[in-house]
C-alpha atoms as a PDB file:
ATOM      1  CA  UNK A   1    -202.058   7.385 -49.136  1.00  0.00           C
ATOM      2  CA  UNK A   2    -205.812   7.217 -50.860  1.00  0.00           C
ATOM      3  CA  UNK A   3    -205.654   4.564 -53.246  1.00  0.00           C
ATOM      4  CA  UNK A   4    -209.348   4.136 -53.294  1.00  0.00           C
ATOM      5  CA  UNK A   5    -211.232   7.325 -53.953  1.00  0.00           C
ATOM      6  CA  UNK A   6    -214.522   6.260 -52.767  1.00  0.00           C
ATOM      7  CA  UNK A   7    -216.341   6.998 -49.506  1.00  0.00           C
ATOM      8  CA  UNK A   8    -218.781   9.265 -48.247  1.00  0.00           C
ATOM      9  CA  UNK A   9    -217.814  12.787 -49.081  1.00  0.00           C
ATOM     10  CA  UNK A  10    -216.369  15.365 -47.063  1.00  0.00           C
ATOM     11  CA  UNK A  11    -218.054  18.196 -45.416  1.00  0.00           C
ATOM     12  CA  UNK A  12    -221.534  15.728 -45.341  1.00  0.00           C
ATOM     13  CA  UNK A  13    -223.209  14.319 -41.774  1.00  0.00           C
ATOM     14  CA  UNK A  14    -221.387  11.233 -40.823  1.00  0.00           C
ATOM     15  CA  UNK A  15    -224.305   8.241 -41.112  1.00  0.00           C
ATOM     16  CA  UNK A  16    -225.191   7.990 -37.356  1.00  0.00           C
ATOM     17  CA  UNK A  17    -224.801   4.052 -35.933  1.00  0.00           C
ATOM     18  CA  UNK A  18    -225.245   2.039 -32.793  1.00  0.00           C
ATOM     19  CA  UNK A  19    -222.865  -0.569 -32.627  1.00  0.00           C
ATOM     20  CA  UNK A  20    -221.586  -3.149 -29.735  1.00  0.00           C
ATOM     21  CA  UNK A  21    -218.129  -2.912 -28.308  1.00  0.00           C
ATOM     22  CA  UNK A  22    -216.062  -5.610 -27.237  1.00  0.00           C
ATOM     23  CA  UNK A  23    -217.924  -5.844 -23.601  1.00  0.00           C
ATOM     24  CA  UNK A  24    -221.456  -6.250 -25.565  1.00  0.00           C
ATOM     25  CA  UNK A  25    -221.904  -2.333 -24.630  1.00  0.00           C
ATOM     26  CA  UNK A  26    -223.465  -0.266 -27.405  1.00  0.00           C
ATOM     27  CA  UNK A  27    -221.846   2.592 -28.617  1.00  0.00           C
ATOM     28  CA  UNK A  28    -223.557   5.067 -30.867  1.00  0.00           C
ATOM     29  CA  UNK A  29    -221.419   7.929 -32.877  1.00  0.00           C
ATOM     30  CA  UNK A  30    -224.240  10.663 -32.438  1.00  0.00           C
ATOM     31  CA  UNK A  31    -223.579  10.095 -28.331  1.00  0.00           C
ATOM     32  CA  UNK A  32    -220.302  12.340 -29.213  1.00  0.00           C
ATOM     33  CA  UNK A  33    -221.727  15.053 -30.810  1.00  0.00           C
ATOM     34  CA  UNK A  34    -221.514  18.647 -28.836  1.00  0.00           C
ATOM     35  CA  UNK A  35    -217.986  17.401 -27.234  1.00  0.00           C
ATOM     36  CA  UNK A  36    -215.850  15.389 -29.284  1.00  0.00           C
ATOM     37  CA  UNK A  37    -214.219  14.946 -32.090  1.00  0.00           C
ATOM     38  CA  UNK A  38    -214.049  11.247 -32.915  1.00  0.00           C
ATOM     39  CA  UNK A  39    -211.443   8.934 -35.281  1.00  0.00           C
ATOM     40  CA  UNK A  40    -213.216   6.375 -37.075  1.00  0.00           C
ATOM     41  CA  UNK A  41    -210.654   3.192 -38.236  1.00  0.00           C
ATOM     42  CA  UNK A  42    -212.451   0.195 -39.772  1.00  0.00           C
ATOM     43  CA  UNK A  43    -209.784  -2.451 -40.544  1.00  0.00           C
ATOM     44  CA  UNK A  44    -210.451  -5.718 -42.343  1.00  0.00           C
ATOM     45  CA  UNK A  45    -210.036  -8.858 -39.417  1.00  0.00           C
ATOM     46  CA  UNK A  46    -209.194  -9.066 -35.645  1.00  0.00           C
ATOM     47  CA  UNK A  47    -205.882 -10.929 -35.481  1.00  0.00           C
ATOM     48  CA  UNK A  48    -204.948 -10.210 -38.942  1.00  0.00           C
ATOM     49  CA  UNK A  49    -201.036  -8.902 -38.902  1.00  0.00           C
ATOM     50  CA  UNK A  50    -201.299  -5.543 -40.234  1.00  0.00           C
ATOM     51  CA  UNK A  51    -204.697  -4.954 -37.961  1.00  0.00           C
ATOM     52  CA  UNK A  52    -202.880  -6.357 -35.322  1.00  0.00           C
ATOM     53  CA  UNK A  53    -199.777  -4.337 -35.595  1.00  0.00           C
ATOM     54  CA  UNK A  54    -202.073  -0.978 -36.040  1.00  0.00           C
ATOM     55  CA  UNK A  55    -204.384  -1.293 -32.952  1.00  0.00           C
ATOM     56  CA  UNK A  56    -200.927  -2.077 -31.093  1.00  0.00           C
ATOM     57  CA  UNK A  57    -199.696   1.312 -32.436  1.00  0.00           C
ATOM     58  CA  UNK A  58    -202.818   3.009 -31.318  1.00  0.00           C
ATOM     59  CA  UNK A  59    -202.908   1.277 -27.770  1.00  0.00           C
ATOM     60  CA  UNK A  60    -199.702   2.374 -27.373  1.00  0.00           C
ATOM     61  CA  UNK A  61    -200.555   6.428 -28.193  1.00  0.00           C
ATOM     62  CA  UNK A  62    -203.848   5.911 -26.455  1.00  0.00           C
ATOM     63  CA  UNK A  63    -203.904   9.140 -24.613  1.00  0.00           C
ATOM     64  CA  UNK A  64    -203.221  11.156 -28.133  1.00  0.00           C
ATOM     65  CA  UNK A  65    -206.313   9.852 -29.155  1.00  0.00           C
ATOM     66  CA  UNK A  66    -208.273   9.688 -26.887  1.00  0.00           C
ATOM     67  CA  UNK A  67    -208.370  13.074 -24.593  1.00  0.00           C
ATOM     68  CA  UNK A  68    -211.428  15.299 -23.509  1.00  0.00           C
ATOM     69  CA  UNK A  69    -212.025  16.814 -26.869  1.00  0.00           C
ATOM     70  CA  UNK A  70    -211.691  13.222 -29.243  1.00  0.00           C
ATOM     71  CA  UNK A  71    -212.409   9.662 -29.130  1.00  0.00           C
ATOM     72  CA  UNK A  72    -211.459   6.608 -31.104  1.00  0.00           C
ATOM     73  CA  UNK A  73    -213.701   3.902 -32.531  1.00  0.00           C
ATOM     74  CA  UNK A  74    -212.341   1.051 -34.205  1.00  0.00           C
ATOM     75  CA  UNK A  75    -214.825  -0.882 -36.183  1.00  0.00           C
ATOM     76  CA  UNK A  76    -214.305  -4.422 -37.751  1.00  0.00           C
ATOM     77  CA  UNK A  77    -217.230  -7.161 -38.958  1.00  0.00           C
ATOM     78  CA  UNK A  78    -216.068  -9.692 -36.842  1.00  0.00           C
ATOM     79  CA  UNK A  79    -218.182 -11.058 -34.077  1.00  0.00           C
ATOM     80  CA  UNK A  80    -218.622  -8.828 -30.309  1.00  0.00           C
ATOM     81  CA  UNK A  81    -216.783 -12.618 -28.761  1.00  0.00           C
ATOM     82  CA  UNK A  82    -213.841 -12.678 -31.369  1.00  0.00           C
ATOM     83  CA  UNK A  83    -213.200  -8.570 -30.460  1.00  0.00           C
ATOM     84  CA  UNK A  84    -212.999  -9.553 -26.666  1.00  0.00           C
ATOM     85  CA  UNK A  85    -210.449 -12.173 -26.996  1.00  0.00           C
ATOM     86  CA  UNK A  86    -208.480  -9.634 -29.750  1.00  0.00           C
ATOM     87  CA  UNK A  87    -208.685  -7.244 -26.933  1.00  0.00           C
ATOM     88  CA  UNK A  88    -207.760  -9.779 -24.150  1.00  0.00           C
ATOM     89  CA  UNK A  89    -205.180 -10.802 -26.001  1.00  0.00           C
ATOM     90  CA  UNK A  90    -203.330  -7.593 -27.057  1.00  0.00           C
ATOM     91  CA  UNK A  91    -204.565  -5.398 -24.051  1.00  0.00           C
ATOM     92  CA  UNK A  92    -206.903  -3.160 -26.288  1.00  0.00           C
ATOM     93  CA  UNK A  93    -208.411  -0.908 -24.009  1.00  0.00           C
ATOM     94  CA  UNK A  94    -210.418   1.527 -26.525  1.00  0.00           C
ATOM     95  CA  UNK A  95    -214.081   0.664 -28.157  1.00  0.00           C
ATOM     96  CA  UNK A  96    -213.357  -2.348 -30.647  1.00  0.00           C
ATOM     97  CA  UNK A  97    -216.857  -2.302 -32.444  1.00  0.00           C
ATOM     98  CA  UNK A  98    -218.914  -4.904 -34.312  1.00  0.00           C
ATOM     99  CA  UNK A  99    -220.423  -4.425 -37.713  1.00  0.00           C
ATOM    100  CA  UNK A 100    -220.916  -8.406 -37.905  1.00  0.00           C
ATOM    101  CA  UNK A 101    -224.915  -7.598 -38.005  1.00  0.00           C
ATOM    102  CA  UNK A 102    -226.792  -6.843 -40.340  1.00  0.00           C
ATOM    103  CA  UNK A 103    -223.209  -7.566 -41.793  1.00  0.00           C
ATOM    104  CA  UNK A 104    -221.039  -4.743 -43.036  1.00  0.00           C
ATOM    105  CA  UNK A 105    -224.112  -2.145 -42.548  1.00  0.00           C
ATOM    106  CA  UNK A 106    -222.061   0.343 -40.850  1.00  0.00           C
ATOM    107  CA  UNK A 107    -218.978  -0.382 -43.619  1.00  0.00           C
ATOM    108  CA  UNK A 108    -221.297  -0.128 -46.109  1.00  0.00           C
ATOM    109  CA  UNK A 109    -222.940   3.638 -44.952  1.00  0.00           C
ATOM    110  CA  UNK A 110    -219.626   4.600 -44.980  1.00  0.00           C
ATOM    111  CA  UNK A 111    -219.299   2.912 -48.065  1.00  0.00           C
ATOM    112  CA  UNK A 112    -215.639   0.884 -47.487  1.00  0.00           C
ATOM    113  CA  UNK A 113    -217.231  -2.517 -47.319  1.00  0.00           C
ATOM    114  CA  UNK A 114    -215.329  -4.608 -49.650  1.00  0.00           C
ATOM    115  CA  UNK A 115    -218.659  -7.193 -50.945  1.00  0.00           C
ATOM    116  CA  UNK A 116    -216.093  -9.539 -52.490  1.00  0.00           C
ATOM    117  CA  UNK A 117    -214.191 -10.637 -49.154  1.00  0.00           C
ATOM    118  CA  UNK A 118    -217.193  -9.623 -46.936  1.00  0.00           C
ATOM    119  CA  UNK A 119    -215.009  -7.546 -44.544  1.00  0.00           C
ATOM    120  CA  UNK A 120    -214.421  -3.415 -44.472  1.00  0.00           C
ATOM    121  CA  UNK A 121    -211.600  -1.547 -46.123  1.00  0.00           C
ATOM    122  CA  UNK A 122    -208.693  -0.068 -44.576  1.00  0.00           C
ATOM    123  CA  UNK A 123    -209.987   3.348 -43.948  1.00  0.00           C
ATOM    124  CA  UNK A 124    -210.593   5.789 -41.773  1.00  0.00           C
ATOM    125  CA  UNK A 125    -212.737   9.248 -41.070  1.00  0.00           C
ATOM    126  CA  UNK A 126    -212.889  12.048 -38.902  1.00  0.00           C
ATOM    127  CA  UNK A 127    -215.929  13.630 -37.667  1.00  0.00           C
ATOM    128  CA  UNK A 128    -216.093  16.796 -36.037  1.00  0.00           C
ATOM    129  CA  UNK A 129    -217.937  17.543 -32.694  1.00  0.00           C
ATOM    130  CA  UNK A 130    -221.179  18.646 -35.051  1.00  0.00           C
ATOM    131  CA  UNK A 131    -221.508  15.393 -36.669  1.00  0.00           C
ATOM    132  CA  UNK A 132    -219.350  15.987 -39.916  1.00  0.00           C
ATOM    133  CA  UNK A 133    -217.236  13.926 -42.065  1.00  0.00           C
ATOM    134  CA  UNK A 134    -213.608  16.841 -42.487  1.00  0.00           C
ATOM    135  CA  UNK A 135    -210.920  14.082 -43.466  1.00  0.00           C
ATOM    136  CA  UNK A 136    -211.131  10.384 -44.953  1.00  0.00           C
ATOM    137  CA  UNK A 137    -208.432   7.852 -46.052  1.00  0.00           C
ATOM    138  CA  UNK A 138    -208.333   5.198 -47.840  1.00  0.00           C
ATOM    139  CA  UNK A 139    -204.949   2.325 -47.560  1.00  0.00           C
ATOM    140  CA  UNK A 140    -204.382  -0.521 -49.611  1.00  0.00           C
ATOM    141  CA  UNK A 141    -205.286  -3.659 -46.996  1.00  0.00           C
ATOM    142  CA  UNK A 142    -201.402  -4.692 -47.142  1.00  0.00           C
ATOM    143  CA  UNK A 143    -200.823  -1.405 -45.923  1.00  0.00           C
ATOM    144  CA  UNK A 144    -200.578   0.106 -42.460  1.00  0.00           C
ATOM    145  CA  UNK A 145    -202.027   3.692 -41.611  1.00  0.00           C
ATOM    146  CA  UNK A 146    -199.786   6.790 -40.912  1.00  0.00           C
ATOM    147  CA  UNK A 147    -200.531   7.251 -37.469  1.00  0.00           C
ATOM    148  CA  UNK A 148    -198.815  10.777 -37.143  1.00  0.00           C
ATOM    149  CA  UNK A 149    -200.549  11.603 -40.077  1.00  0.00           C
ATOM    150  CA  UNK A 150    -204.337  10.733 -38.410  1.00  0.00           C
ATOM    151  CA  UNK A 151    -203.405  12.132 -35.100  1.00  0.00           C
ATOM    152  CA  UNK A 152    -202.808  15.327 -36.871  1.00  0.00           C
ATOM    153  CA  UNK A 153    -205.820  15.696 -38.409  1.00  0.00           C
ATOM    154  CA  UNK A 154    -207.879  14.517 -35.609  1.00  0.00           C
ATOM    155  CA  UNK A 155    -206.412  17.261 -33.161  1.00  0.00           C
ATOM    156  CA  UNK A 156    -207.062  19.382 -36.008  1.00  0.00           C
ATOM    157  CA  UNK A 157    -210.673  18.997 -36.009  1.00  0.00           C
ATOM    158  CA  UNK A 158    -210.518  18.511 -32.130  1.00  0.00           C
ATOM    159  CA  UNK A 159    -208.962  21.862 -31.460  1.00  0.00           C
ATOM    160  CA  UNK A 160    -210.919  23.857 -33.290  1.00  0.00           C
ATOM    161  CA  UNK A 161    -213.272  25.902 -31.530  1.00  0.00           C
ATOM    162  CA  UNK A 162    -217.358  25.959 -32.762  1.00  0.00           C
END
């Protein structure tokens, strides 16, 4: 499903970012390059039902995404804090990251920050192991992702050899 058509395009560098995780560790997306491929999901609120449901999904299928060739990053604007009691609550054991500040920054290089509710879209990118964007999506915010779907096309990427 791409109901929104925006984004950053496809076969362009993915904007580079440091960001926290839920244990106040930065993470950076360049720090992959040369060996993974790496799943970027920005959802709209910790707690939220949909978000909620989704990261359970993913938790559950942890080891399909992340193996020795990709890596997950989730990426919300709520605050480092509020992402370690989401992931103490649900048993989230993969990087939960924090675009609270400057807010939205990251969203907003990947261009899915929504400025009217001041939280990012429900999308989601792959990036190869050189640094570039090869598949985007787009949901509606009522609307889950299609986890088979992005698992697909992050082995895809993953597998292929430089």
């Amino acid at each position: 499903m791409n109901a929104k058509t925006s984004g950053i395009a496809i076969g362009g560098r993915a904007p580079d970012f440091t960001l926290r995780d839920q244990f106040g560790q930065d993470v950076t997306l360049s720090s992959f390059v040369g060996s993974k491929a790496v799943l970027l999901v920005f959802y709209p609120y910790a707690f939220s039902n949909v978000c909620t449901g989704e990261m359970a999904q993913i938790r559950s299928r942890l080891d399909e995404f992340m193996t020795f060739d990709s890596e997950i990053l989730a990426i919300s604007c709520d605050a480092t804090h509020s992402l370690r009691a989401f992931a103490d609550s649900d048993g989230l054991n993969f990087p939960l990251l924090s675009d609270f500040w400057p807010h939205g920054a990251v969203s907003r290089s990947y261009d899915v920050f929504d400025e009217s509710k001041g939280r990012p879209r429900r999308s989601s990118y792959v990036i190869d192991k050189h640094g570039v964007v090869r598949w985007s999506v787009h949901n509606p915010t009522s609307i889950g992702r299609d986890l088979d779907e992005h698992l697909r096309q992050l082995h895809l990427v993953a597998d292929e050899v430089a």
